[in-house]
Structures are given as C-alpha cells and as structure tokens.
PDB file of N, CA and C in Angstrom:
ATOM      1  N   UNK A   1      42.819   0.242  83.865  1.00  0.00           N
ATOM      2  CA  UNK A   1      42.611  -0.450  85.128  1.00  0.00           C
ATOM      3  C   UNK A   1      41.747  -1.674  84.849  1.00  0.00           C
ATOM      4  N   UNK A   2      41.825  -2.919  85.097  1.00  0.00           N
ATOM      5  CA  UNK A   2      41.291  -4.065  85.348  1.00  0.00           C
ATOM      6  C   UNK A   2      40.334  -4.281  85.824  1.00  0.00           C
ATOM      7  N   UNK A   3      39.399  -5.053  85.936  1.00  0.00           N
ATOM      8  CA  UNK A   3      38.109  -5.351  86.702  1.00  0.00           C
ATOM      9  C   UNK A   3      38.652  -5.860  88.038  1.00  0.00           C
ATOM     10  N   UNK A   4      39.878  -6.378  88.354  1.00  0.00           N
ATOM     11  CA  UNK A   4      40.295  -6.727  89.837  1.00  0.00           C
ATOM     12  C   UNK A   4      40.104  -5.756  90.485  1.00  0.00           C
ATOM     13  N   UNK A   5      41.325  -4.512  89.839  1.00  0.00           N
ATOM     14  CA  UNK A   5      41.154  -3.261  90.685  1.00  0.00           C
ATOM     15  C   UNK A   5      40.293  -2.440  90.527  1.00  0.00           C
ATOM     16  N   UNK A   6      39.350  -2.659  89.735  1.00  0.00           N
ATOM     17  CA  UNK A   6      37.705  -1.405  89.971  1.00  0.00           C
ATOM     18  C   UNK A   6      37.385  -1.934  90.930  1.00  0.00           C
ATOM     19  N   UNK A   7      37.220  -3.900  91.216  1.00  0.00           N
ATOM     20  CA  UNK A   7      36.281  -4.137  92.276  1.00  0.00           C
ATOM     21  C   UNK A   7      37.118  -3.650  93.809  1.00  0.00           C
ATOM     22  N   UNK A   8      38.564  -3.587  93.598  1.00  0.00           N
ATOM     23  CA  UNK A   8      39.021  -3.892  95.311  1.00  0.00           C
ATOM     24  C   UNK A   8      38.671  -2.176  95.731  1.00  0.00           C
ATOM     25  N   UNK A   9      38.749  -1.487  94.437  1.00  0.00           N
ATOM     26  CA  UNK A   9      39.066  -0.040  94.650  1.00  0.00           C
ATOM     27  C   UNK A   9      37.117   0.413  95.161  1.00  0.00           C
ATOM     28  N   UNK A  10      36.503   0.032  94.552  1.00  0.00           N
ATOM     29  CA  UNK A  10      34.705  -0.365  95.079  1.00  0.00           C
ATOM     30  C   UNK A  10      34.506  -0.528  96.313  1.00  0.00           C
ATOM     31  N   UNK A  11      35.226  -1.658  96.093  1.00  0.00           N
ATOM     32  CA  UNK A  11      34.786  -2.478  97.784  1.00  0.00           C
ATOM     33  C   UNK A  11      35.798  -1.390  98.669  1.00  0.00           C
ATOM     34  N   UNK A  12      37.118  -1.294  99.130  1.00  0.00           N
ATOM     35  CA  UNK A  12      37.508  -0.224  99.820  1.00  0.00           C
ATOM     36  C   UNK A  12      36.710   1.625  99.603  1.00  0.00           C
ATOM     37  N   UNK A  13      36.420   1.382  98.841  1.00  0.00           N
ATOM     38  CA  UNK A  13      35.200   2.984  99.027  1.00  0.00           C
ATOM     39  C   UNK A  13      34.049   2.690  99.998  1.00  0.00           C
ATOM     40  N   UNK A  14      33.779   1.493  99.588  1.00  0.00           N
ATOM     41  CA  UNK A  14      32.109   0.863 100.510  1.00  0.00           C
ATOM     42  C   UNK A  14      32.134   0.494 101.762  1.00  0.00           C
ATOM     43  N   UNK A  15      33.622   0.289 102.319  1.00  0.00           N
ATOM     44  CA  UNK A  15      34.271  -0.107 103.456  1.00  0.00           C
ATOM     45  C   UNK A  15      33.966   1.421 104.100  1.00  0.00           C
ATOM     46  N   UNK A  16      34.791   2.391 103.832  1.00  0.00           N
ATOM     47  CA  UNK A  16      34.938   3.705 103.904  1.00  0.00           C
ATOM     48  C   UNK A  16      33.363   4.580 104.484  1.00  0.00           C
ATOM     49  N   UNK A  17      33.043   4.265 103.656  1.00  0.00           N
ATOM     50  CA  UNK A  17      31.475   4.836 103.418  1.00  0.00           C
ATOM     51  C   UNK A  17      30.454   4.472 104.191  1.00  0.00           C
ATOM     52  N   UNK A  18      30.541   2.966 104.297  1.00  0.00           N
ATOM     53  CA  UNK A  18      30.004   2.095 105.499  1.00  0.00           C
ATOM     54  C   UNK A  18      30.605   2.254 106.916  1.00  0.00           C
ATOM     55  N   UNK A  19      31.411   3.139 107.287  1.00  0.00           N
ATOM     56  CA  UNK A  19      32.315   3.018 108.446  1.00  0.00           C
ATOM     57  C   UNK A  19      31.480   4.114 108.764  1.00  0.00           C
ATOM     58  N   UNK A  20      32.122   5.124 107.948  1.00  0.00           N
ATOM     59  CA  UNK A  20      31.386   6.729 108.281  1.00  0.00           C
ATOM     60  C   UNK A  20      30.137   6.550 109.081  1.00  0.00           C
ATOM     61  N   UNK A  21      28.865   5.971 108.087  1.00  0.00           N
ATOM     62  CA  UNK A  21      27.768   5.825 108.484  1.00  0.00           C
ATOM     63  C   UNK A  21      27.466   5.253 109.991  1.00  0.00           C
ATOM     64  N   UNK A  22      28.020   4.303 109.858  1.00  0.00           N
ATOM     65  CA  UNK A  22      28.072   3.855 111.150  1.00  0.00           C
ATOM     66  C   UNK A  22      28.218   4.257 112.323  1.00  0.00           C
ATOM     67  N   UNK A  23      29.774   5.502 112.152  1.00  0.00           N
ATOM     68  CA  UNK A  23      30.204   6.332 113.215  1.00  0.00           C
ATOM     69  C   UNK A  23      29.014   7.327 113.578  1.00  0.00           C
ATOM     70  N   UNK A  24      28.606   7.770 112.016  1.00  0.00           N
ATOM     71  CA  UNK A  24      27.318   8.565 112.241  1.00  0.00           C
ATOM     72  C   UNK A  24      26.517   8.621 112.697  1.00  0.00           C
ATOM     73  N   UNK A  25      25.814   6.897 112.771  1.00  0.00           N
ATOM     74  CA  UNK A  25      24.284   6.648 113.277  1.00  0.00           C
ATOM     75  C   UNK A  25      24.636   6.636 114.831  1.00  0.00           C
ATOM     76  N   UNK A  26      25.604   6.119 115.429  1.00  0.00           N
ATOM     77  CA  UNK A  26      25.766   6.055 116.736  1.00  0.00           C
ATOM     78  C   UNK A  26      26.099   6.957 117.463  1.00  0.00           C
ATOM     79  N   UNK A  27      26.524   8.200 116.548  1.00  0.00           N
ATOM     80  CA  UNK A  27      26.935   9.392 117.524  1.00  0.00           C
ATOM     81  C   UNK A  27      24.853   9.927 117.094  1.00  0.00           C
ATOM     82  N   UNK A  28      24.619  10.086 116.476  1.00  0.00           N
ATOM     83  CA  UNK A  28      23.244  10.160 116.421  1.00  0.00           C
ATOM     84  C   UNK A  28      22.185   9.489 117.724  1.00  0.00           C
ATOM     85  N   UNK A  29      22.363   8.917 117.315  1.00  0.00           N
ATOM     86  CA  UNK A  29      22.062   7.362 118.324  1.00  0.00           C
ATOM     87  C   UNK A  29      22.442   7.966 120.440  1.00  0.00           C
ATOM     88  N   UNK A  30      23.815   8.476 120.215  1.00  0.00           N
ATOM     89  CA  UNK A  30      24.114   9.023 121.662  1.00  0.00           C
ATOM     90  C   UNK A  30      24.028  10.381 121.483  1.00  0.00           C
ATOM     91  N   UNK A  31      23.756  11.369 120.694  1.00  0.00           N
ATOM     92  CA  UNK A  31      23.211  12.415 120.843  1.00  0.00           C
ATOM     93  C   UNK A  31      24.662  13.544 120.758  1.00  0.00           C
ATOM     94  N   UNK A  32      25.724  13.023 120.072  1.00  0.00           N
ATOM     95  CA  UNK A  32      26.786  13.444 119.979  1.00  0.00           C
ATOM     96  C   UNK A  32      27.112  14.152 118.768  1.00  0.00           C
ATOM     97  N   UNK A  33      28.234  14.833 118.792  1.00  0.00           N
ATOM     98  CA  UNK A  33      27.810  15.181 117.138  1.00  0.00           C
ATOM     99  C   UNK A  33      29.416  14.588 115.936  1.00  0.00           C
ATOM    100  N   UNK A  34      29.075  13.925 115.489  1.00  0.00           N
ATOM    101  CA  UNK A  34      30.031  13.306 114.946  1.00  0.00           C
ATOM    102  C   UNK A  34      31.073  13.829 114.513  1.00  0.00           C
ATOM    103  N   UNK A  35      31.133  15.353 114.200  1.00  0.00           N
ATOM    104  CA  UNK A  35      32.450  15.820 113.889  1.00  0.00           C
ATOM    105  C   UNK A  35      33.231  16.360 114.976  1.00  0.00           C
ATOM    106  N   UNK A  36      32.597  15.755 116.426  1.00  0.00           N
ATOM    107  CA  UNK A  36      33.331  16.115 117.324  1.00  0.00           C
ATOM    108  C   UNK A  36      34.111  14.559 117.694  1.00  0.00           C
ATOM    109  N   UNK A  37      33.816  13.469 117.166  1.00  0.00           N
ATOM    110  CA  UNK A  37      34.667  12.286 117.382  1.00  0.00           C
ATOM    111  C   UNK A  37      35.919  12.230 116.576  1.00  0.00           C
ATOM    112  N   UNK A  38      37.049  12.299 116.588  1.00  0.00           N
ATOM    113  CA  UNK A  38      38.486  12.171 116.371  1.00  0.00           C
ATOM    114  C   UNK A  38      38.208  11.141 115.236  1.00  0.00           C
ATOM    115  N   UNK A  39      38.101  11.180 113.873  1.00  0.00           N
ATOM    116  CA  UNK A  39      38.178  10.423 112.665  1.00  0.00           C
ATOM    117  C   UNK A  39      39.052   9.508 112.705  1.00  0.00           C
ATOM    118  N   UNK A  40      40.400   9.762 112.778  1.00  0.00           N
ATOM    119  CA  UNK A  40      42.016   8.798 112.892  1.00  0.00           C
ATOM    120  C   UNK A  40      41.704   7.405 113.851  1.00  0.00           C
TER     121      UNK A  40
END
C-alpha cells in the first residue's frame, strides 16, 4: 500500500472516530444515551 492510501485510509478512520465522538459528547451533553441514537 502507498503513502496515498495509508493517508486517505487515516484520514477516513479520523473522520469516523471524530463523528462518533461528537455523536457522543452531545448525547452526553442532552443526557441521552448514545447507543440509543440510530448510528445509520
């Protein structure tokens, strides 16, 4: 594998990972519990 695709394959994990969190802090944030929000 190439250094193109380590980085796109990186950056789409960090996308991923950064989303989660996000969904996380705000169901946190509203007192919800995140594995009750529909992932899809």
């Amino acid at each position: 594998m190439n250094f193109v695709n380590c980085l796109l394959d990186a950056v789409q994990t960090l996308d991923e990972e950064i989303t989660d969190a996000i969904k996380n802090q705000a169901c946190l944030m509203a007192g919800i519990n995140p594995e009750e929000i529909d992932s899809d």
